[in-house]
Protein backbone atom coordinates (compact mmCIF):
# COMPACT_ATOMS: atom_id res chain seq x y z
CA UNK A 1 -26.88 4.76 0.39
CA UNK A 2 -24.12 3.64 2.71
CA UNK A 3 -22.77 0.02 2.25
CA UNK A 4 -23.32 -0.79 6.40
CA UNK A 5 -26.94 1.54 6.18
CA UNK A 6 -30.06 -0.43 7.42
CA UNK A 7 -31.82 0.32 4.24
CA UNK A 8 -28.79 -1.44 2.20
CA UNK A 9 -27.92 -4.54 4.33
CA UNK A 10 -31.54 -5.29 5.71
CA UNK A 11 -33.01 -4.45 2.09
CA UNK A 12 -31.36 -3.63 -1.01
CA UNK A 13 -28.55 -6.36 -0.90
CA UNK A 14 -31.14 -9.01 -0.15
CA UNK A 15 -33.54 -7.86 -2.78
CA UNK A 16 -30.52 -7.77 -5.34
CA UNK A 17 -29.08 -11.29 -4.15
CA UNK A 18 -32.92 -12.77 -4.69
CA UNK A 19 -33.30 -11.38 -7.91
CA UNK A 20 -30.01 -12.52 -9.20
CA UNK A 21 -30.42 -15.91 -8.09
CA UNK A 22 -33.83 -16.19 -9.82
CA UNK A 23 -32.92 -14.25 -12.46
CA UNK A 24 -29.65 -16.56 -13.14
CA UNK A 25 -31.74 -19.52 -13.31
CA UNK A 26 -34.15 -18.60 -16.08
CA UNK A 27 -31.43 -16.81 -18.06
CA UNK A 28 -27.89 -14.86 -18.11
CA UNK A 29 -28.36 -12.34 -19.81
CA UNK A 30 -31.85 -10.91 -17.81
CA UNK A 31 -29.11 -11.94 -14.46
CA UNK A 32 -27.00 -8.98 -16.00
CA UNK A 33 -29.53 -6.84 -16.60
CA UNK A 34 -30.83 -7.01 -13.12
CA UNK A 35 -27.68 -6.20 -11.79
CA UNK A 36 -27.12 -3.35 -14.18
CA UNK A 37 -30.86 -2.20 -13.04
CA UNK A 38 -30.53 -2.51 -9.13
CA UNK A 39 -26.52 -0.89 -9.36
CA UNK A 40 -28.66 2.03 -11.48
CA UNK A 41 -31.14 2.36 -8.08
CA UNK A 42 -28.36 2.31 -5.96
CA UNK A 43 -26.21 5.41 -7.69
CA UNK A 44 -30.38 7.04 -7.80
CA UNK A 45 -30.50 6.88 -4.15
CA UNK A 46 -27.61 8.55 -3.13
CA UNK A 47 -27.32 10.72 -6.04
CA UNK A 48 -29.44 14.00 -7.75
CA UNK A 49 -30.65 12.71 -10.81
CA UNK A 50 -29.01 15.11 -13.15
CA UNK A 51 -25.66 13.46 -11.81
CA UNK A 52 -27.76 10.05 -12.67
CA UNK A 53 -28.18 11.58 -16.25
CA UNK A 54 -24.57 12.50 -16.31
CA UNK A 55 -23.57 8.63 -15.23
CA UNK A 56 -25.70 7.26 -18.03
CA UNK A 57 -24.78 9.63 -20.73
CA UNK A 58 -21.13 9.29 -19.95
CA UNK A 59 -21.88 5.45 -20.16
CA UNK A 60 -23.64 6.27 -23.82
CA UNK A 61 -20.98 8.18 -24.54
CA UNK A 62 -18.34 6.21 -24.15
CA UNK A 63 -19.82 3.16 -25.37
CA UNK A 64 -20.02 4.36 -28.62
CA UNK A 65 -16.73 5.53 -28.59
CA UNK A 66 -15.68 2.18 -28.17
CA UNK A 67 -17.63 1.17 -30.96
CA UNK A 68 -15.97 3.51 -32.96
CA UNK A 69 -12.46 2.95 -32.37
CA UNK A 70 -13.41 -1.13 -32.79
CA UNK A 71 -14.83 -0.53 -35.78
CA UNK A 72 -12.54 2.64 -37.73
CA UNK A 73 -10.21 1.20 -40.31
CA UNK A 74 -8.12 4.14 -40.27
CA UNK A 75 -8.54 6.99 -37.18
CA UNK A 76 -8.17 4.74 -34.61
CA UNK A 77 -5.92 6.80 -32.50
CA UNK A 78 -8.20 10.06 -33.41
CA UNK A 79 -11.26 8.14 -31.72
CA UNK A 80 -9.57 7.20 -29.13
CA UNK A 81 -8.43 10.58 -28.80
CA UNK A 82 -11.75 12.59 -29.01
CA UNK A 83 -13.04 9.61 -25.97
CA UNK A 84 -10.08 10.52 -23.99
CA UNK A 85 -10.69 14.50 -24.39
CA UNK A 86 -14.30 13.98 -23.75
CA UNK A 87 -13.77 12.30 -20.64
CA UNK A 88 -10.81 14.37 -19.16
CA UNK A 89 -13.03 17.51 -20.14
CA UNK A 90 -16.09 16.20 -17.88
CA UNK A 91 -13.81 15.81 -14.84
CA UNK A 92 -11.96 19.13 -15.10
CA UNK A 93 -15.21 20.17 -15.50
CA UNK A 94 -16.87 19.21 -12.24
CA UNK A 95 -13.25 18.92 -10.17
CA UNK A 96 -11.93 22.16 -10.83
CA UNK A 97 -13.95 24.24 -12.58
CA UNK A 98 -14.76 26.19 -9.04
CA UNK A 99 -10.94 26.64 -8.22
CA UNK A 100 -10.31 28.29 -11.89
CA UNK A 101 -13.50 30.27 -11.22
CA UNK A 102 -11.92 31.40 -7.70
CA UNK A 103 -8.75 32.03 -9.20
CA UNK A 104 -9.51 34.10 -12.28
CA UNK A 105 -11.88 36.08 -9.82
CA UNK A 106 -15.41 35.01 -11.01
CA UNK A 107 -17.51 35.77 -7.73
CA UNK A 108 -20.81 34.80 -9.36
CA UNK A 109 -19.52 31.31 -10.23
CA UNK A 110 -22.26 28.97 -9.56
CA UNK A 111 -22.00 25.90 -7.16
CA UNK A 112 -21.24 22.83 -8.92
CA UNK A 113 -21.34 19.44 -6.66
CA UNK A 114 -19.14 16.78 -7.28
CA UNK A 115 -21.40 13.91 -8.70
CA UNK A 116 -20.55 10.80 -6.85
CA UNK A 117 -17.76 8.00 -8.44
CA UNK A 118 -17.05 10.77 -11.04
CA UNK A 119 -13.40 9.47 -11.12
CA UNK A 120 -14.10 5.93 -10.57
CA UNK A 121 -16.22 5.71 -13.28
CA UNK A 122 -14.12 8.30 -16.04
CA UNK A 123 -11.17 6.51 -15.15
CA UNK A 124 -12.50 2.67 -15.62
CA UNK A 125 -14.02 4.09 -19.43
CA UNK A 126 -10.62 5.30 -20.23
CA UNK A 127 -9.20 2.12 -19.25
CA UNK A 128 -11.44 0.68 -21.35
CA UNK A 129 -11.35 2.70 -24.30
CA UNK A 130 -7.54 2.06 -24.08
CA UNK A 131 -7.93 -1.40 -23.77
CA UNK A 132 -10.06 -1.25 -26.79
CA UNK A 133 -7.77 0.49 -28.82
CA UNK A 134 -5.06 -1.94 -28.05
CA UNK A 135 -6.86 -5.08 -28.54
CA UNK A 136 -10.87 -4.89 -29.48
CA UNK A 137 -12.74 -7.34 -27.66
CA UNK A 138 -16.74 -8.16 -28.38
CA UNK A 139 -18.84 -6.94 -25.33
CA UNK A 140 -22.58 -6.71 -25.09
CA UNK A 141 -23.74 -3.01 -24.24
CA UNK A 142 -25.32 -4.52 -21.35
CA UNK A 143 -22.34 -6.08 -19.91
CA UNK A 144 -20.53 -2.85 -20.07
CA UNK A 145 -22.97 -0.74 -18.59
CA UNK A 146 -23.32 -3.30 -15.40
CA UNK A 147 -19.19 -3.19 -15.82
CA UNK A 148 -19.13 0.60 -15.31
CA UNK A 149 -22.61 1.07 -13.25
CA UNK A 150 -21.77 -2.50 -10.77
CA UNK A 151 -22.47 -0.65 -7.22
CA UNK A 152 -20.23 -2.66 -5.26
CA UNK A 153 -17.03 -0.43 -7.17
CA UNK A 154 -18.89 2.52 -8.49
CA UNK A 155 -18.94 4.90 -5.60
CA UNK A 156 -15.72 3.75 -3.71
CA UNK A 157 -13.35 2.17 -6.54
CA UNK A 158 -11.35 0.44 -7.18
CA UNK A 159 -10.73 1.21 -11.01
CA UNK A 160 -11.64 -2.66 -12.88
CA UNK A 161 -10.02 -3.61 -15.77
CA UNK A 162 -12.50 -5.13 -18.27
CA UNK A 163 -10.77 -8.23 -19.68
CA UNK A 164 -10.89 -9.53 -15.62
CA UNK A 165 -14.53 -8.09 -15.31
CA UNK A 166 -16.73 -8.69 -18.13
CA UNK A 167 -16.27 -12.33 -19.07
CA UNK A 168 -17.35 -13.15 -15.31
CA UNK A 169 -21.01 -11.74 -16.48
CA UNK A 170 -21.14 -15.00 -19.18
CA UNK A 171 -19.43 -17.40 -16.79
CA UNK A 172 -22.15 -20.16 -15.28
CA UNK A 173 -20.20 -20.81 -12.41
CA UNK A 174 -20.16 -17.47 -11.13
């Protein structure tokens, strides 16, 4: 869905902006949620769900790869690591795994499409996982998946930083 389509500014975006403001009044944490679920619609309808599958298990993925490298007493840096590999690995994948096909001569290479905010979203994990590393900081799962999934960055950037993000999600003024 295109952010000047019909179907976005005449529907979704009011629909979202509705819910949040009702959803805000009874309680934070269901605002959050509803964001998380509407930004999850949005990627859905511009996107073939086994690239929505990909979005949420690399969300999964990397979530608990945070966990892990809060929560290791020693083998921080190996977690951190592994997260970094893993997400690296599922970019090459999709990016280039045609144009190593094409050059080692593989004719009968099938098509892979690009899944949408691939980048965007591998990019802001890493971040994250970094940022993590460096200094843990106590996030709800479901303020990190509406940090990654939040539709107004995930398709066109830019790449958030989660200290500036995440802590707007709890803040009553916002």
């Amino acid at each position: 869905m295109l952010f000047n389509s019909f179907l976005f500014l005449a529907l979704f975006l009011p629909a979202v902006f509705v819910g949040f403001l009702i959803f805000s009044k009874l309680n934070r944490r269901l605002a959050v949620m509803w964001l998380g679920a509407a930004s999850l619609v949005f990627y859905m309808l511009g996107s073939p769900m086994e690239h929505t599958l990909l979005l949420l298990g690399s969300i999964a993925a990397n979530w608990f790869f945070g966990r892990a490298i809060v929560s290791a007493q020693q083998g921080k840096k190996f977690w951190l690591t592994i997260a970094i590999i893993f997400n690296l690995s599922l970019l090459g994948w999709f990016k280039y795994s045609l144009f190593i096909a094409g050059i080692l001569g593989a004719s009968d290479w099938p098509a892979i499409v690009l899944p949408l905010g691939i980048s965007f979203y591998t990019f802001t994990q890493i971040a994250y996982l970094v940022d993590e590393y460096r200094k843990p900081r106590p996030y709800h799962p479901t303020d990190y998946f509406l940090f990654v999934i939040y539709f107004p960055h995930l398709i066109a950037g830019p790449i958030l930083n989660h200290a500036q993000t995440i802590p707007q999600f709890e803040d009553k003024n916002t």
